[in-house]
C-alpha atoms as a PDB file:
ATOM      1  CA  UNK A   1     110.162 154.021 122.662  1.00  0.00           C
ATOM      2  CA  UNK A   2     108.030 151.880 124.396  1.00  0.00           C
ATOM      3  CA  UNK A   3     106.829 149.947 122.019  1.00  0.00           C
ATOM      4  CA  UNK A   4     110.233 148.781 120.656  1.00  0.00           C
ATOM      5  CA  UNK A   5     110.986 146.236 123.617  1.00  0.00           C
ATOM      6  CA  UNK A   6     107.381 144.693 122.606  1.00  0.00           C
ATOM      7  CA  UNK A   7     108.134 144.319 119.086  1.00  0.00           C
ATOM      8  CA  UNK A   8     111.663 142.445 120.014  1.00  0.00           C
ATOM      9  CA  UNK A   9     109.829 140.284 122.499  1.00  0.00           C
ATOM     10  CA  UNK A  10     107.422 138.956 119.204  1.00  0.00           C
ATOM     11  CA  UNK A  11     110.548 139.013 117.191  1.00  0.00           C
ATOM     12  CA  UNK A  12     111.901 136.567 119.498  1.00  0.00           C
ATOM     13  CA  UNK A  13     108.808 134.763 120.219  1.00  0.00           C
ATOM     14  CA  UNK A  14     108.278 134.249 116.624  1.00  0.00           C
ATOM     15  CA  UNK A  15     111.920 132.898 115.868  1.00  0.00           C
ATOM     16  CA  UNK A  16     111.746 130.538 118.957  1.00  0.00           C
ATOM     17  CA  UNK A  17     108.386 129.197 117.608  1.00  0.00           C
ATOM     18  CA  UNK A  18     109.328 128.801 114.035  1.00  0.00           C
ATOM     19  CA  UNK A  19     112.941 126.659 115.252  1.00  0.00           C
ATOM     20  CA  UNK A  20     110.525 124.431 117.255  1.00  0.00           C
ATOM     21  CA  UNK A  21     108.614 123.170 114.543  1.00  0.00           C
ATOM     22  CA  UNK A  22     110.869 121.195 112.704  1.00  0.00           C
ATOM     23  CA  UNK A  23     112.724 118.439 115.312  1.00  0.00           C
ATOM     24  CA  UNK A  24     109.243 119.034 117.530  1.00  0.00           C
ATOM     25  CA  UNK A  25     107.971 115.902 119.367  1.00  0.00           C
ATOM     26  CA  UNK A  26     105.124 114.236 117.962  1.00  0.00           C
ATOM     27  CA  UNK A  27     102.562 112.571 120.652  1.00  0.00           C
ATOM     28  CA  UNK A  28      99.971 110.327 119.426  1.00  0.00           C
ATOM     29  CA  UNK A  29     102.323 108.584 116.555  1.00  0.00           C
ATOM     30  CA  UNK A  30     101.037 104.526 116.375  1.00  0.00           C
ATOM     31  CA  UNK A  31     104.182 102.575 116.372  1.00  0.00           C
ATOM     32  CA  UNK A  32     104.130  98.972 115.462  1.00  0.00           C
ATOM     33  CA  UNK A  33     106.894  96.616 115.845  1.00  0.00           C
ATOM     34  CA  UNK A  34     106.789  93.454 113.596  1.00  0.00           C
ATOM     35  CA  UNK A  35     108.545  90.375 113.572  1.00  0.00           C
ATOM     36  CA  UNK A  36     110.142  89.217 110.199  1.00  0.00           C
ATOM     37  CA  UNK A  37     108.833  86.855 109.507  1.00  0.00           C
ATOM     38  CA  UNK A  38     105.910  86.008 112.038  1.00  0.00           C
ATOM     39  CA  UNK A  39     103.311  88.898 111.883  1.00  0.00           C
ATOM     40  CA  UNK A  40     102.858  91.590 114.590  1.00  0.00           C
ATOM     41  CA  UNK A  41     104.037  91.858 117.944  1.00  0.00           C
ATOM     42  CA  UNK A  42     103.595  94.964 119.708  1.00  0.00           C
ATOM     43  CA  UNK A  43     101.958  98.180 119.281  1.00  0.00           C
ATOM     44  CA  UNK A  44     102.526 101.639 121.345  1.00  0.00           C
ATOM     45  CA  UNK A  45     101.851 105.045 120.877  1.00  0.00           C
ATOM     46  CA  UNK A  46     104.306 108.278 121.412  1.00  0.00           C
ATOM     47  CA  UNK A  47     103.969 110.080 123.974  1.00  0.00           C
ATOM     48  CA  UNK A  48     104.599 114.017 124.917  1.00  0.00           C
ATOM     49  CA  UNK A  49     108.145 113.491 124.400  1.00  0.00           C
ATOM     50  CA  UNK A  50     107.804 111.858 121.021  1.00  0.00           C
ATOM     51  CA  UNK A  51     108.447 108.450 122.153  1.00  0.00           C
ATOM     52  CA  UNK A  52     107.768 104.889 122.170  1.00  0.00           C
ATOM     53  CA  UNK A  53     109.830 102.578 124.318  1.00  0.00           C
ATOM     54  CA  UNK A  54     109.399  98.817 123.524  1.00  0.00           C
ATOM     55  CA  UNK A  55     111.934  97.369 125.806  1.00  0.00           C
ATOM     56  CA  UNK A  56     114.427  94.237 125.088  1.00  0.00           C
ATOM     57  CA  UNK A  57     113.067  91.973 122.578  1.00  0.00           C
ATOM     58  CA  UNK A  58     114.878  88.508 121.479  1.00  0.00           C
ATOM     59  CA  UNK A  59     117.371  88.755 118.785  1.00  0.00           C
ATOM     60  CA  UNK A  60     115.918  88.514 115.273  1.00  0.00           C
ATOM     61  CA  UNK A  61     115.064  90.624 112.099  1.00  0.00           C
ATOM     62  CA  UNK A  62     111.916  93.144 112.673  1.00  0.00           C
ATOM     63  CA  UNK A  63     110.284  96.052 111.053  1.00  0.00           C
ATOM     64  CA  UNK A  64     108.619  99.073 112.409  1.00  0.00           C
ATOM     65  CA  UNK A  65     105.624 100.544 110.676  1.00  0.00           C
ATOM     66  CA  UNK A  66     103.676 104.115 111.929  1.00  0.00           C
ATOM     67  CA  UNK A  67     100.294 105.624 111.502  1.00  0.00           C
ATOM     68  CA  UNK A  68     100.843 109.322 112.005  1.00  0.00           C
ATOM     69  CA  UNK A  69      98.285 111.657 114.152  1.00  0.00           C
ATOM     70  CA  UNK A  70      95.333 113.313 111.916  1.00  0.00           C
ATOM     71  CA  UNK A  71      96.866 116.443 110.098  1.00  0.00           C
ATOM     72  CA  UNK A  72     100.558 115.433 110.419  1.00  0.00           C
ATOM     73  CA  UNK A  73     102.837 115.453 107.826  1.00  0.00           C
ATOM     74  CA  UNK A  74     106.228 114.466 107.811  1.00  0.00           C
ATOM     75  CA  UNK A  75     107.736 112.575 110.748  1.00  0.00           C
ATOM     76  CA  UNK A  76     111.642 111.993 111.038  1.00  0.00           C
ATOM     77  CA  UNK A  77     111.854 108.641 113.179  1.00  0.00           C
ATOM     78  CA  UNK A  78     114.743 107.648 115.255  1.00  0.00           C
ATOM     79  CA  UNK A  79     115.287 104.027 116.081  1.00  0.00           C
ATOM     80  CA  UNK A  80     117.374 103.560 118.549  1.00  0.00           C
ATOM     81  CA  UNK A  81     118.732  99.511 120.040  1.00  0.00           C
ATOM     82  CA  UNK A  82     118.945  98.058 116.481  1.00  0.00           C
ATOM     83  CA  UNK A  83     121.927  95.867 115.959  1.00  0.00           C
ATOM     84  CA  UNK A  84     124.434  98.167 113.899  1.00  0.00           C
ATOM     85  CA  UNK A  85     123.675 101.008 115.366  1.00  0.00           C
ATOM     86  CA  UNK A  86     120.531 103.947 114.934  1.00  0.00           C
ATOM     87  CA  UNK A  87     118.222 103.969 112.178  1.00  0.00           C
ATOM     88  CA  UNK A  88     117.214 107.361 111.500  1.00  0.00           C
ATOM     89  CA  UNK A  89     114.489 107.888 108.203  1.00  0.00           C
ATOM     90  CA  UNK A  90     112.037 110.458 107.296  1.00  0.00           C
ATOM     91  CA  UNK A  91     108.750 109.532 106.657  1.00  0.00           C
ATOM     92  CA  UNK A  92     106.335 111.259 104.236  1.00  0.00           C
ATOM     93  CA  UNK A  93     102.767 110.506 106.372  1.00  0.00           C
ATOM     94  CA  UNK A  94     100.516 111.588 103.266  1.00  0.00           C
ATOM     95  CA  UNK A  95     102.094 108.691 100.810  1.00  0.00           C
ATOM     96  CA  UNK A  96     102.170 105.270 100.791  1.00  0.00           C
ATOM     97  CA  UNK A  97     105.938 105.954 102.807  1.00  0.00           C
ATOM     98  CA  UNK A  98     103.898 105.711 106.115  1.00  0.00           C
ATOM     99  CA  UNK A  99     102.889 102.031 105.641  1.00  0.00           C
ATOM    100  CA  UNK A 100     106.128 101.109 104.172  1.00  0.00           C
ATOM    101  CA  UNK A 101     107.834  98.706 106.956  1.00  0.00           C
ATOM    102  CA  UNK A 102     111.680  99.870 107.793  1.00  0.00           C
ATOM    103  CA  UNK A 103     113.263  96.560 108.587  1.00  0.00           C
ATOM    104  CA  UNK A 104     116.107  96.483 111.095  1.00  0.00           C
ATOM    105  CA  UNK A 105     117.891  93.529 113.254  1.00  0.00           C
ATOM    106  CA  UNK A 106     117.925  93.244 116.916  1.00  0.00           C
ATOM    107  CA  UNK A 107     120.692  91.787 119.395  1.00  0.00           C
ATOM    108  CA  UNK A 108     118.529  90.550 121.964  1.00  0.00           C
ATOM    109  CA  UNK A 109     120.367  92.917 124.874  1.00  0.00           C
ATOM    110  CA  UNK A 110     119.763  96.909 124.133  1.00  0.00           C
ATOM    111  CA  UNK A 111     116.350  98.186 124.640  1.00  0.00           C
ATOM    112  CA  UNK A 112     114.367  99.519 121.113  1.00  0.00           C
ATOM    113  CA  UNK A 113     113.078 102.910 121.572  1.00  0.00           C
ATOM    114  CA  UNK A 114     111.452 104.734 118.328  1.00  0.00           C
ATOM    115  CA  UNK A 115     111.312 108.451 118.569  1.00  0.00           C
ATOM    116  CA  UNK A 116     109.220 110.204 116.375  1.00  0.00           C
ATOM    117  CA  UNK A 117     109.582 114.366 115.206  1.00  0.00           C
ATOM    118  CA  UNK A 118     108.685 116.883 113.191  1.00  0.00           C
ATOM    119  CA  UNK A 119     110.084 116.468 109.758  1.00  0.00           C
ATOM    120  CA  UNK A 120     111.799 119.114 108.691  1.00  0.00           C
ATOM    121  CA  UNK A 121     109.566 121.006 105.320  1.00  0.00           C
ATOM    122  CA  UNK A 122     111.152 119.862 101.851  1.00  0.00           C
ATOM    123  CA  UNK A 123     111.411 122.255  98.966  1.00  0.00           C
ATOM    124  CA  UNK A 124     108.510 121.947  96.507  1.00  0.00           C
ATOM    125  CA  UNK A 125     109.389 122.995  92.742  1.00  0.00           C
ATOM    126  CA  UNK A 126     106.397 124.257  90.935  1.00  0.00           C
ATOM    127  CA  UNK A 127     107.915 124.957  87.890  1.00  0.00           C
ATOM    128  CA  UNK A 128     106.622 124.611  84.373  1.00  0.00           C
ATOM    129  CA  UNK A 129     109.283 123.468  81.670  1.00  0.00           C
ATOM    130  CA  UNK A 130     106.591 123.369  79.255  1.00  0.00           C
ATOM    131  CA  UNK A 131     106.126 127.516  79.284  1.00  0.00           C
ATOM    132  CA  UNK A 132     110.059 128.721  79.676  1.00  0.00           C
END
């Protein structure tokens, strides 16, 4: 009898770790903020919390590109101050998605913040047509 209050404490443990994973923060994410056109303009990194705050910038067209943390794998980003409203895209960090600017517009008066999260996993099909 004893033992059955331990196993539902791991059963629990394990659930609550396995929701965390996808819609985790992601510290460590290298978010850069272009201007389009005119090159570069600022550069930050996420923190604990998953994100990067870049403040008011003038009105104009930008794009934000990221270089994901060693090891990571898919990061859902969540651009927030963009004229129009949030920008929300997944990003798959081992293809070329992760250099692939997402251009948005800004209005010159709501701060940009980009936070970055655990993607959630995508299906893989690893079937073979060619044998059925």
């Amino acid at each position: 009898m004893r033992m059955r209050p331990l196993f539902l404490a791991l059963g629990l443990s394990i659930l609550t770790f396995g929701a965390a994973l996808a819609g985790a923060p992601l510290k460590g994410i290298d978010v850069k903020l272009g201007k389009n056109p005119g090159g570069g303009c600022a550069n930050r990194a996420t923190g604990a919390d998953g994100t990067a705050d870049f403040g008011v910038w003038p009105r104009g067209n930008y794009t934000i590109s990221i270089s994901p943390a060693p090891g990571q794998a898919g990061v859902h980003l969540a651009i927030a101050g963009a004229a129009g409203g949030a920008i929300e895209r997944d990003v798959d960090a081992a293809s070329a998605d992760r250099a692939a600017p997402i251009g948005f517009s800004l209005d010159g008066a709501h701060p940009l913040r980009v936070v970055a999260t655990a993607a959630a996993a995508k299906a893989v099909s690893h079937s073979n047509t060619n044998n059925n």
